[in-house]
Protein backbone atom coordinates (compact mmCIF):
# COMPACT_ATOMS: atom_id res chain seq x y z
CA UNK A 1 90.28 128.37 50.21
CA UNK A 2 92.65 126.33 51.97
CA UNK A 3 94.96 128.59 54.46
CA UNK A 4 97.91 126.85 56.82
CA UNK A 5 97.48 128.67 59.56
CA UNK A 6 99.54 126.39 62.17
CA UNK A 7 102.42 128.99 63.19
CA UNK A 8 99.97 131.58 63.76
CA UNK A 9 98.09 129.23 66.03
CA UNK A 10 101.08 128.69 67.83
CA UNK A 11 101.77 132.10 68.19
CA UNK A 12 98.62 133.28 69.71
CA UNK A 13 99.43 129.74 72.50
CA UNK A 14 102.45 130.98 73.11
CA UNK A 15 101.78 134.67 73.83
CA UNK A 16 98.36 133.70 75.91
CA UNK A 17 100.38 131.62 77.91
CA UNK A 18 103.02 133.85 78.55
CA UNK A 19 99.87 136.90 79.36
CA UNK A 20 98.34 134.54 81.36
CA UNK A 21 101.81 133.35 83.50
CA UNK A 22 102.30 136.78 83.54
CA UNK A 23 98.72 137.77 85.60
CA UNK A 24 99.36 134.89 88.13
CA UNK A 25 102.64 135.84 88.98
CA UNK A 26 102.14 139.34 89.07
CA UNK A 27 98.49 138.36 91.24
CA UNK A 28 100.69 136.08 93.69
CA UNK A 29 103.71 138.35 93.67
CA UNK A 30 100.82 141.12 95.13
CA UNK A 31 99.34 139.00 97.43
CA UNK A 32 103.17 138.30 99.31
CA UNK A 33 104.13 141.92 98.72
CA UNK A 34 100.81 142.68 101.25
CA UNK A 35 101.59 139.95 103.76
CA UNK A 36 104.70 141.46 104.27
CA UNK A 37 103.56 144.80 104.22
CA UNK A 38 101.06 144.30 107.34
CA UNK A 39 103.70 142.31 108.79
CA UNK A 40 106.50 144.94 108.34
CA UNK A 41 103.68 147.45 109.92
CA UNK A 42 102.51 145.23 112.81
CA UNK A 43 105.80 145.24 113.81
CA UNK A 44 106.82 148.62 113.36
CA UNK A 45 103.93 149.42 115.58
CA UNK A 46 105.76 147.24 117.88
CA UNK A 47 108.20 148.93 117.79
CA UNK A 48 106.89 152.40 118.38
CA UNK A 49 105.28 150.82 121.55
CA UNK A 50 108.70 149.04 122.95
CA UNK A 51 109.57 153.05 121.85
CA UNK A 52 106.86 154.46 124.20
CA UNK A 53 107.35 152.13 127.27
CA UNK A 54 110.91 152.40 127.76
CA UNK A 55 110.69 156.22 127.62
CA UNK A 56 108.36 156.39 129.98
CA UNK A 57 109.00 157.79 133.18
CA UNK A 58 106.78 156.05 135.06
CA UNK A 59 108.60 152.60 134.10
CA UNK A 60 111.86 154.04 135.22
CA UNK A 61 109.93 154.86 138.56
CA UNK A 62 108.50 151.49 139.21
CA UNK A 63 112.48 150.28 138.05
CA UNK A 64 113.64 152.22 140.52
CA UNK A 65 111.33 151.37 143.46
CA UNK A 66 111.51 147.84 142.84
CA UNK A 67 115.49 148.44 143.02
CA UNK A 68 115.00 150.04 146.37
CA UNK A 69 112.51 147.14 148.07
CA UNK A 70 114.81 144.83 147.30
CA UNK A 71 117.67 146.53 148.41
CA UNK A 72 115.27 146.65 151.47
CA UNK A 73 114.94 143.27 151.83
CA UNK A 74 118.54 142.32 151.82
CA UNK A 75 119.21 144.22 154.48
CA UNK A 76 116.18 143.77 156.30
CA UNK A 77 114.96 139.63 157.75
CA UNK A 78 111.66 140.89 159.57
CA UNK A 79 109.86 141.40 156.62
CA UNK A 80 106.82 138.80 155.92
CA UNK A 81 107.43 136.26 153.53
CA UNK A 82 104.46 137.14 151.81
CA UNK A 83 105.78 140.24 150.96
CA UNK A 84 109.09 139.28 150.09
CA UNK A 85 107.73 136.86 147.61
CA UNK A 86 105.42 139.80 145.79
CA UNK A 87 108.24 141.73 145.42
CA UNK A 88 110.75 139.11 144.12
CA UNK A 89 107.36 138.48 141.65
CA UNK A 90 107.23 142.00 141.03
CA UNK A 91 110.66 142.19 140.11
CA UNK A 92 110.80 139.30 137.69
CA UNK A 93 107.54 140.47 136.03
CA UNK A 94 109.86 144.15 135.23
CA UNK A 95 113.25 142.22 134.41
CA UNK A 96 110.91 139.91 131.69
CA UNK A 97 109.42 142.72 130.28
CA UNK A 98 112.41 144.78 129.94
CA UNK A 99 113.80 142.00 127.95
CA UNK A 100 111.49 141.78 125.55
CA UNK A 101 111.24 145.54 124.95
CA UNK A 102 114.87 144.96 124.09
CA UNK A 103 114.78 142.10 121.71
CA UNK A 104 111.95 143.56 120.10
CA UNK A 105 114.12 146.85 119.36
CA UNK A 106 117.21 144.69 118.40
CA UNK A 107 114.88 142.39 115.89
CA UNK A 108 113.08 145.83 114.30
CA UNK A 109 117.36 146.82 113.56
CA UNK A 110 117.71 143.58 111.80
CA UNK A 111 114.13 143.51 109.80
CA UNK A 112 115.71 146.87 107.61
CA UNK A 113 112.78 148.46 107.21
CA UNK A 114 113.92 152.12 106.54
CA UNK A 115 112.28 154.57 109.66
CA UNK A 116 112.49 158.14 110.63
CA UNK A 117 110.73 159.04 113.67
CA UNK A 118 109.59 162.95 113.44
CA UNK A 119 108.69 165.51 116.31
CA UNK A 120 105.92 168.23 116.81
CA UNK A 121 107.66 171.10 114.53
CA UNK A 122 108.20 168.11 111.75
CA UNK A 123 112.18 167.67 112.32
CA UNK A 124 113.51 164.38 112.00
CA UNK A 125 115.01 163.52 115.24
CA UNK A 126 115.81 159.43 114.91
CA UNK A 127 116.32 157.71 111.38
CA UNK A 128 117.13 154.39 110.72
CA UNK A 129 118.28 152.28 107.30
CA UNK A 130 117.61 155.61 105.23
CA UNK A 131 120.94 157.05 103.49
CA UNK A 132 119.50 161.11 104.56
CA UNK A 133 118.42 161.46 107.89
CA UNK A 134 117.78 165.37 107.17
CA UNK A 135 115.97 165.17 103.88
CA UNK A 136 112.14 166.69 103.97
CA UNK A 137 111.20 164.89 100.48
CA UNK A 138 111.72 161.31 102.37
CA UNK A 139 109.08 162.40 104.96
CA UNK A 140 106.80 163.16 101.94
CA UNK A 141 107.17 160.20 100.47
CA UNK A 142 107.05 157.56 103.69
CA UNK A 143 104.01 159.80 104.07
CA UNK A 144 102.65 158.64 100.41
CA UNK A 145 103.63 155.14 101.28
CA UNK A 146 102.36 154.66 105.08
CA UNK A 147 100.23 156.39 107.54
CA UNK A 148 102.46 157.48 110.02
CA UNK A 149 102.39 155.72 113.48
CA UNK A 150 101.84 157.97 116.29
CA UNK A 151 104.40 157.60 119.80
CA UNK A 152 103.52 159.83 123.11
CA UNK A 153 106.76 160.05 125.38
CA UNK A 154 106.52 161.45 128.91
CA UNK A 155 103.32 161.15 131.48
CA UNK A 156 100.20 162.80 132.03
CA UNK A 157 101.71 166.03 133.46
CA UNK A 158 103.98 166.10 130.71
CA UNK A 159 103.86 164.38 127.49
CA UNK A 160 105.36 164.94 123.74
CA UNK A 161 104.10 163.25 120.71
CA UNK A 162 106.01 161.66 118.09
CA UNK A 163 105.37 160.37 114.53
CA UNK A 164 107.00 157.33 113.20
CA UNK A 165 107.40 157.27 109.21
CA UNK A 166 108.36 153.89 107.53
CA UNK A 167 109.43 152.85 103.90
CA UNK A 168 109.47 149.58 102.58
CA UNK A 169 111.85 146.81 103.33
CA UNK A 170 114.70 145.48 100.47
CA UNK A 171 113.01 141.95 100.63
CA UNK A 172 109.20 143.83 99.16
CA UNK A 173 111.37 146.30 97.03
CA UNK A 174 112.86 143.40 95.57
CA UNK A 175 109.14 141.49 94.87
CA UNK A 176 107.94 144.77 93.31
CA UNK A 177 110.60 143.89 90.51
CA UNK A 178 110.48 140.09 90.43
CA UNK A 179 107.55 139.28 88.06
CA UNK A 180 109.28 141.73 85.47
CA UNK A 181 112.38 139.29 86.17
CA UNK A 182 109.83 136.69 85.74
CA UNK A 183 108.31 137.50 82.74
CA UNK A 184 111.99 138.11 80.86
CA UNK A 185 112.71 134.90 81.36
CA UNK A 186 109.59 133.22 80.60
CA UNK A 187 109.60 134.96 77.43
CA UNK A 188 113.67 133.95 76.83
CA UNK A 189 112.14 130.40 77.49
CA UNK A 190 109.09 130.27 75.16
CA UNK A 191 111.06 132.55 72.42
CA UNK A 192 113.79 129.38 72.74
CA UNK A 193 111.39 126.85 72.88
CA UNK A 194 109.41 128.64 70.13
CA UNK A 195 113.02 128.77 67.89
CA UNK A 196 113.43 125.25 69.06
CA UNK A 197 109.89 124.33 67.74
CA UNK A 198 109.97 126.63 64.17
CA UNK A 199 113.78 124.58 63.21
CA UNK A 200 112.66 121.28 64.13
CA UNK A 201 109.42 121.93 62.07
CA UNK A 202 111.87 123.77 58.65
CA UNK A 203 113.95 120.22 58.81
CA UNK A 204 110.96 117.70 58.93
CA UNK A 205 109.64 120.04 56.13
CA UNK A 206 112.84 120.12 54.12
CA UNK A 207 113.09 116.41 54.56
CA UNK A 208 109.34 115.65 53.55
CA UNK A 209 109.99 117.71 50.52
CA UNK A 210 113.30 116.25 49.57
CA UNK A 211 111.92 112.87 50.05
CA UNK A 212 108.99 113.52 47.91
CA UNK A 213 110.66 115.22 45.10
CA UNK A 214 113.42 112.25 44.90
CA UNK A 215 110.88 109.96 44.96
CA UNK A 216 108.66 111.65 42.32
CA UNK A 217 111.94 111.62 40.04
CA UNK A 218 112.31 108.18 40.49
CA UNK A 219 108.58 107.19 39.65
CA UNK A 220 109.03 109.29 36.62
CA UNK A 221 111.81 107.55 35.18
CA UNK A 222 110.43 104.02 33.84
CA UNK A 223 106.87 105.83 31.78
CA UNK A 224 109.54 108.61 30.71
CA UNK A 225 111.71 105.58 29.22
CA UNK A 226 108.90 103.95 27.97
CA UNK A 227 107.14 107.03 26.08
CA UNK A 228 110.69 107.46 23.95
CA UNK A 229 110.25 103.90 22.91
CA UNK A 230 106.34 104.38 22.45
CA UNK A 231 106.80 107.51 19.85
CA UNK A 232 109.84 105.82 18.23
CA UNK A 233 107.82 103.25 17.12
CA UNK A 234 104.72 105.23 15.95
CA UNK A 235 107.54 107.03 13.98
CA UNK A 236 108.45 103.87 12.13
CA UNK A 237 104.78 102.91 11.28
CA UNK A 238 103.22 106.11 10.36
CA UNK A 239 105.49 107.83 7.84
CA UNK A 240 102.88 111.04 6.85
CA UNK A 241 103.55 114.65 7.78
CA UNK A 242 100.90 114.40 10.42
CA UNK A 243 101.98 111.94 12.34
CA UNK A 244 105.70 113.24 12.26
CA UNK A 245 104.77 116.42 13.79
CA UNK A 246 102.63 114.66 16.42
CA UNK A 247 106.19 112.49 17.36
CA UNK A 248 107.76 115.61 17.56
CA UNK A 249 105.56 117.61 19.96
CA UNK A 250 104.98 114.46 22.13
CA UNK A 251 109.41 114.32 22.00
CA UNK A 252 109.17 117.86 23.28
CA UNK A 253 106.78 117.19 25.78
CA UNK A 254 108.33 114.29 27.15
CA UNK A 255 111.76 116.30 26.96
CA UNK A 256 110.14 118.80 29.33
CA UNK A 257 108.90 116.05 31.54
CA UNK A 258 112.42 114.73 31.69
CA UNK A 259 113.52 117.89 32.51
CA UNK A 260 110.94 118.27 35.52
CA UNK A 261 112.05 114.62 36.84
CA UNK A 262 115.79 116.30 36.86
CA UNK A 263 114.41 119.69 38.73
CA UNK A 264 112.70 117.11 41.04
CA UNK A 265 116.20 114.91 41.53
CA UNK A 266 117.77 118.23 42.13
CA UNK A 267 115.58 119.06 44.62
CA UNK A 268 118.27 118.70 48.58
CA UNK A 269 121.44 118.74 46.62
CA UNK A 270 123.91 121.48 46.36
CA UNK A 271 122.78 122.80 42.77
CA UNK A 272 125.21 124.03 40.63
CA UNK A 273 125.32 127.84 39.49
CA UNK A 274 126.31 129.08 36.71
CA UNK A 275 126.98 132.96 35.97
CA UNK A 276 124.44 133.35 32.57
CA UNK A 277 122.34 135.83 31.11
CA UNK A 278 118.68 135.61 32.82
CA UNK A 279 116.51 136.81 29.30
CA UNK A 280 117.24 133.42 27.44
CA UNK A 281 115.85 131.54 30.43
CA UNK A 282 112.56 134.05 30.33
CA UNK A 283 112.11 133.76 26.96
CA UNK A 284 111.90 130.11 27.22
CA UNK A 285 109.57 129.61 30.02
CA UNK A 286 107.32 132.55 28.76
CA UNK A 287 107.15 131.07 25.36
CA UNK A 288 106.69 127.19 26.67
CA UNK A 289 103.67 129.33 28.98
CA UNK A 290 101.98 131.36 25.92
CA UNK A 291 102.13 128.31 24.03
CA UNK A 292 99.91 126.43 26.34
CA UNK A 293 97.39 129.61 26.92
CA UNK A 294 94.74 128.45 24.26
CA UNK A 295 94.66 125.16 26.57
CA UNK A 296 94.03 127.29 29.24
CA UNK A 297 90.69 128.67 27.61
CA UNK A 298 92.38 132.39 28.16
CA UNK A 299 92.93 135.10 25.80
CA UNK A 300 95.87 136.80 28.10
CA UNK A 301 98.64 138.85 26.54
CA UNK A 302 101.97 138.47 27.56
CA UNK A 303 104.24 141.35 28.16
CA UNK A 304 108.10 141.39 27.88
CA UNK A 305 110.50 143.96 29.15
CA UNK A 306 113.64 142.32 29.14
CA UNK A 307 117.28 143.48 29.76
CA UNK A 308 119.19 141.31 27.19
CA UNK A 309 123.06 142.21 29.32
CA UNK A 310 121.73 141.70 32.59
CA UNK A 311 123.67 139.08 34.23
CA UNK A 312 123.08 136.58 37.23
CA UNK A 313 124.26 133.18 38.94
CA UNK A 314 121.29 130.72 38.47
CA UNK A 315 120.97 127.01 37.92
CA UNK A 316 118.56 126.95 34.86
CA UNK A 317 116.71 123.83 34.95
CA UNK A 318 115.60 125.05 38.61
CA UNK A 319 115.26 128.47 38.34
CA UNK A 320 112.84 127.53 35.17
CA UNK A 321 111.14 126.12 37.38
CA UNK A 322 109.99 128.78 39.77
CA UNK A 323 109.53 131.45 36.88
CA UNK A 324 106.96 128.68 35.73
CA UNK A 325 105.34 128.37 38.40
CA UNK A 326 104.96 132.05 38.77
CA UNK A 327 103.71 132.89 35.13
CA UNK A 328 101.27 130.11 35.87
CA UNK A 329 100.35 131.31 38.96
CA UNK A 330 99.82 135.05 37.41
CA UNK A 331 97.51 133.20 34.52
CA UNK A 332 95.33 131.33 37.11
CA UNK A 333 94.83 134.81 38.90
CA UNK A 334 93.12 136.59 36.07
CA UNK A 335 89.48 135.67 35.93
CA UNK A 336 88.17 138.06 33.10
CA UNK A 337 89.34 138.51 29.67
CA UNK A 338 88.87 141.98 29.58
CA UNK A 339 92.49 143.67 28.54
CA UNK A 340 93.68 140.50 30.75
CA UNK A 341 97.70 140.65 30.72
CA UNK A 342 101.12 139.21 32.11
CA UNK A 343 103.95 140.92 32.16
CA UNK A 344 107.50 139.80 32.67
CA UNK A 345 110.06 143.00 33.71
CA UNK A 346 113.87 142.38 33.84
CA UNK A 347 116.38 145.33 34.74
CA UNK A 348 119.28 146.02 36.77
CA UNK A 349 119.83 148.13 39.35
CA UNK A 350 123.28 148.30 40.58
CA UNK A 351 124.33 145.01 42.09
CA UNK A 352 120.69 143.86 41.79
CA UNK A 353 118.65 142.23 38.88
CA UNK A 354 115.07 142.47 39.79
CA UNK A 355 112.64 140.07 37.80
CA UNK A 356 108.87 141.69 38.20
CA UNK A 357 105.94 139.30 37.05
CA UNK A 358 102.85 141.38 37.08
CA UNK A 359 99.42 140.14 36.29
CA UNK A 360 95.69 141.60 35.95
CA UNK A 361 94.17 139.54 38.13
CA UNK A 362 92.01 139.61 41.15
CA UNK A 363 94.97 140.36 43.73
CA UNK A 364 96.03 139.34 47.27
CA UNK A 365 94.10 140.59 50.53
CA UNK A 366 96.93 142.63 52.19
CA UNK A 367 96.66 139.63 55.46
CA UNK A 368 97.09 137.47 53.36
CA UNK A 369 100.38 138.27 51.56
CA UNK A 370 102.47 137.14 54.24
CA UNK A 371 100.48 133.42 53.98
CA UNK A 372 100.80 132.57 50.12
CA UNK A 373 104.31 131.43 50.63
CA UNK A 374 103.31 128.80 53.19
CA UNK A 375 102.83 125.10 52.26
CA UNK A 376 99.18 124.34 52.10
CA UNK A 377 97.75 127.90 51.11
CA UNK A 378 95.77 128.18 48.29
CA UNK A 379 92.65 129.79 45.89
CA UNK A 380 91.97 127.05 44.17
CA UNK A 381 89.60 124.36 44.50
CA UNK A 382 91.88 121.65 43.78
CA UNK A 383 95.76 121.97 44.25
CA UNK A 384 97.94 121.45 47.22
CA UNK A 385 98.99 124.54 47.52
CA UNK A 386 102.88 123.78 47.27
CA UNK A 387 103.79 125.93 43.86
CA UNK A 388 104.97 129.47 45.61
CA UNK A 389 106.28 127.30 48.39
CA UNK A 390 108.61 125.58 46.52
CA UNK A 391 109.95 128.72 44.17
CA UNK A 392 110.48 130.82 47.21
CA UNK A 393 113.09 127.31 48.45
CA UNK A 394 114.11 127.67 45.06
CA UNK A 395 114.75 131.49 44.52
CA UNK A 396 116.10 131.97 48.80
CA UNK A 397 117.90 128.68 49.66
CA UNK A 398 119.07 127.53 46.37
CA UNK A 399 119.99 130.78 44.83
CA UNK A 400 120.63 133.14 47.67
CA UNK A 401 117.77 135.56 46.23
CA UNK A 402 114.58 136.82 47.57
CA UNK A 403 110.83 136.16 46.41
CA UNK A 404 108.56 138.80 47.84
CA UNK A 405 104.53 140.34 46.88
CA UNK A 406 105.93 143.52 45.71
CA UNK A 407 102.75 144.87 44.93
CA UNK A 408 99.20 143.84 45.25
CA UNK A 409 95.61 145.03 45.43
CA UNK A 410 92.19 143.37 45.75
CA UNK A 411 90.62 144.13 41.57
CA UNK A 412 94.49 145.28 40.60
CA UNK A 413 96.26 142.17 39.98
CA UNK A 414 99.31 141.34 41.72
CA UNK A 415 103.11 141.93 41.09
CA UNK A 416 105.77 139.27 42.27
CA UNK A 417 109.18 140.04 42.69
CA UNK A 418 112.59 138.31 42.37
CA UNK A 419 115.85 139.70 43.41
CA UNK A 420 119.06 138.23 42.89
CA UNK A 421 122.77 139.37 42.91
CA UNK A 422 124.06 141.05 40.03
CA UNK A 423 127.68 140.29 40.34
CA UNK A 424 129.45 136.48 40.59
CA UNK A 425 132.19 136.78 43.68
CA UNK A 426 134.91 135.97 41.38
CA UNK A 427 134.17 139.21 38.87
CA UNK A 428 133.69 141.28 42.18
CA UNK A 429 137.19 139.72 43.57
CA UNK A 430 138.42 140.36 40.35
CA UNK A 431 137.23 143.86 40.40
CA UNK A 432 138.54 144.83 44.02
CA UNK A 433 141.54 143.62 42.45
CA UNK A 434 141.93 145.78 39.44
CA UNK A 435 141.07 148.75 41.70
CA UNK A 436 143.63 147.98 44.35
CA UNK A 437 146.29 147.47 41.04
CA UNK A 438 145.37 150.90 39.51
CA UNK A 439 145.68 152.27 43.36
């Protein structure tokens, strides 16, 4: 069993990739959403602390006798230069670190980290960056999200404890959704590149199979010529009944080979189609096919239930061609003799003709319905596996139908089905007319 598997490969690539792009990103986009998260903590605690020394009265004390030695000193010139210089010391040693309790409160206002600061009896008395200050629920949740950072105002004699609560920044709200964002577009991406890849593989196709088929018409052409002049002659020379009938089969079978080399040659162009009646062109191929059963080595009855009215646009020569292929393919199916059948079902049912060819055969694994239309699949020991290929191009691209397994079980047999459009646009433009007349 041969099976072209080559899209599903790619498939399986594609999506692995994209699972396994996905788990760095999301295991990189965790490790920066942490950094920042210690980061925005260190320097909330920072903050709390810049919080805690500039409320603290002992601070303003120290301010305040600093203030008053130097006021001292300005208005005093007997005072050791030693102890001028602690002060000024002293005094420059307070100013510096007043300075940088105030920068470090002015860059915690422009980090955005969303803060409420809550007292003993669990009121919110300071909020920052949050939208409402008086809202219980966002203590719960900057609860769920951080441990709360504790602040003690006042001195020993008298002291009051705080609680700062802290949410998470925009910049780490906005991570949280980025490998989401990521992953979109990656998939965009590979699902273009993918599209990209599945075209530019249909067009070599279509041109590998145009070029083969034109070029298997050509190579056909010369022998074809040559067999006419070949059974002419044996015409002439043997005269008996025997040999007659011989020159006529081998005309009909080099009629049908003609015929093939003109399916082939037809094979990229436009085709022409023709509104006809679809039973003729059954009958033919499924007489031409139980003809050729005894070569076969089978004992297979063929079926007909045929709508004689039933109506369709087709090219013949090719659409002879894929109902041969399938009758053929339903014969090569069936593997015992026992009540071994074909059938060949044509109907209508409203604008559709459906064209059923059932067979008693072995059937189709259910996985592997979706693979017998592909170029290189195939049973068979020897074969290239193009047959079903080339009648779904037929039936789809070249008719505007659709070839599908309509039924099939393993031991069952297997039914194929056809659908094409009942009705050629000029009748139904000439019926939309006649209804808007009589309107």
């Amino acid at each position: 069993m041969k099976i072209h598997l080559t899209s599903n490969r790619i498939n399986i690539v594609l999506i692995g990739l994209l699972i396994l792009l996905g788990i760095g990103s999301f295991a990189y986009n965790q490790y920066l959403i942490n950094r920042i998260l210690t980061q925005e903590r260190s320097s909330i605690e920072l903050w709390a602390k810049a919080i805690e020394y500039t409320s603290n009265p002992l601070q303003e004390e120290i301010s305040r006798n600093l203030l008053e030695a130097s006021n001292y000193l300005q208005n005093n010139t007997s005072v050791p230069d030693s102890i001028i210089s602690m002060i000024e010391e002293a005094e420059a040693d307070r100013t510096s670190q007043t300075f940088v309790t105030q920068e470090i409160l002015l860059n915690e206002e422009r980090f955005q980290v969303p803060r409420i600061i809550v007292n003993e009896n669990g009121e919110i008395v300071f909020a920052n960056h949050v939208e409402d200050k008086q809202n219980q629920e966002l203590i719960d949740r900057f609860a769920k999200m951080h441990d709360p950072i504790e602040i003690k105002l006042g001195n020993d004699q008298y002291s009051l404890t705080q609680h700062v609560y802290y949410g998470e920044s925009p910049t780490v709200r906005y991570l949280r959704y980025f490998p989401y964002i990521q992953l979109s577009l990656l998939a965009l991406l590979l699902g273009i590149g993918y599209v990209s890849y599945r075209a530019i593989t249909k067009s070599e196709q279509s041109n590998l199979w145009v070029g083969m088929t034109k070029e298997a018409a050509h190579q056909l052409g010369t022998p074809l010529s040559s067999l006419y002049g070949w059974v002419e002659l044996l015409r002439e020379e043997k005269d008996d009944d025997f040999t007659q009938h011989i020159c006529n089969e081998l005309e009909n079978d080099i009629s049908r080979l003609r015929g093939v080399a003109e399916r082939f040659n037809k094979i990229g162009s436009e085709p022409e189609l023709r509104l006809q009646k679809i039973q003729p062109i059954l009958e033919e191929v499924v007489d031409y096919m139980e003809q050729r059963l005894p070569q076969l080595g089978k004992n297979v009855e063929v079926r007909r239930d045929m709508d004689s009215g039933v109506q369709a646009r087709v090219n013949s020569d090719l659409f002879q061609w894929a109902m041969e292929n399938l009758i053929k393919n339903a014969m090569d199916a069936i593997k015992s003799t026992t009540k071994a059948h074909v059938s060949v079902k044509l109907h209508r049912v409203e604008n559709e003709v459906f064209i059923d060819i059932k067979d008693s055969g072995v059937g189709i694994e259910k996985k592997f319905q979706s693979e017998v239309f592909k170029a290189g699949y195939s049973t068979k020991k020897r074969g290239w596996g193009l047959g079903l290929s080339l009648t779904k191009r037929i039936v789809e691209q070249y008719h505007n139908g659709k070839l599908i397994v309509h039924k099939s079980e393993l031991g069952g047999g297997t039914t194929m089905r056809i659908t094409l459009s009942a009705n050629d646009p000029k009748e139904q433009r000439q019926e939309s007319t006649a209804s808007t007349t009589k309107a």
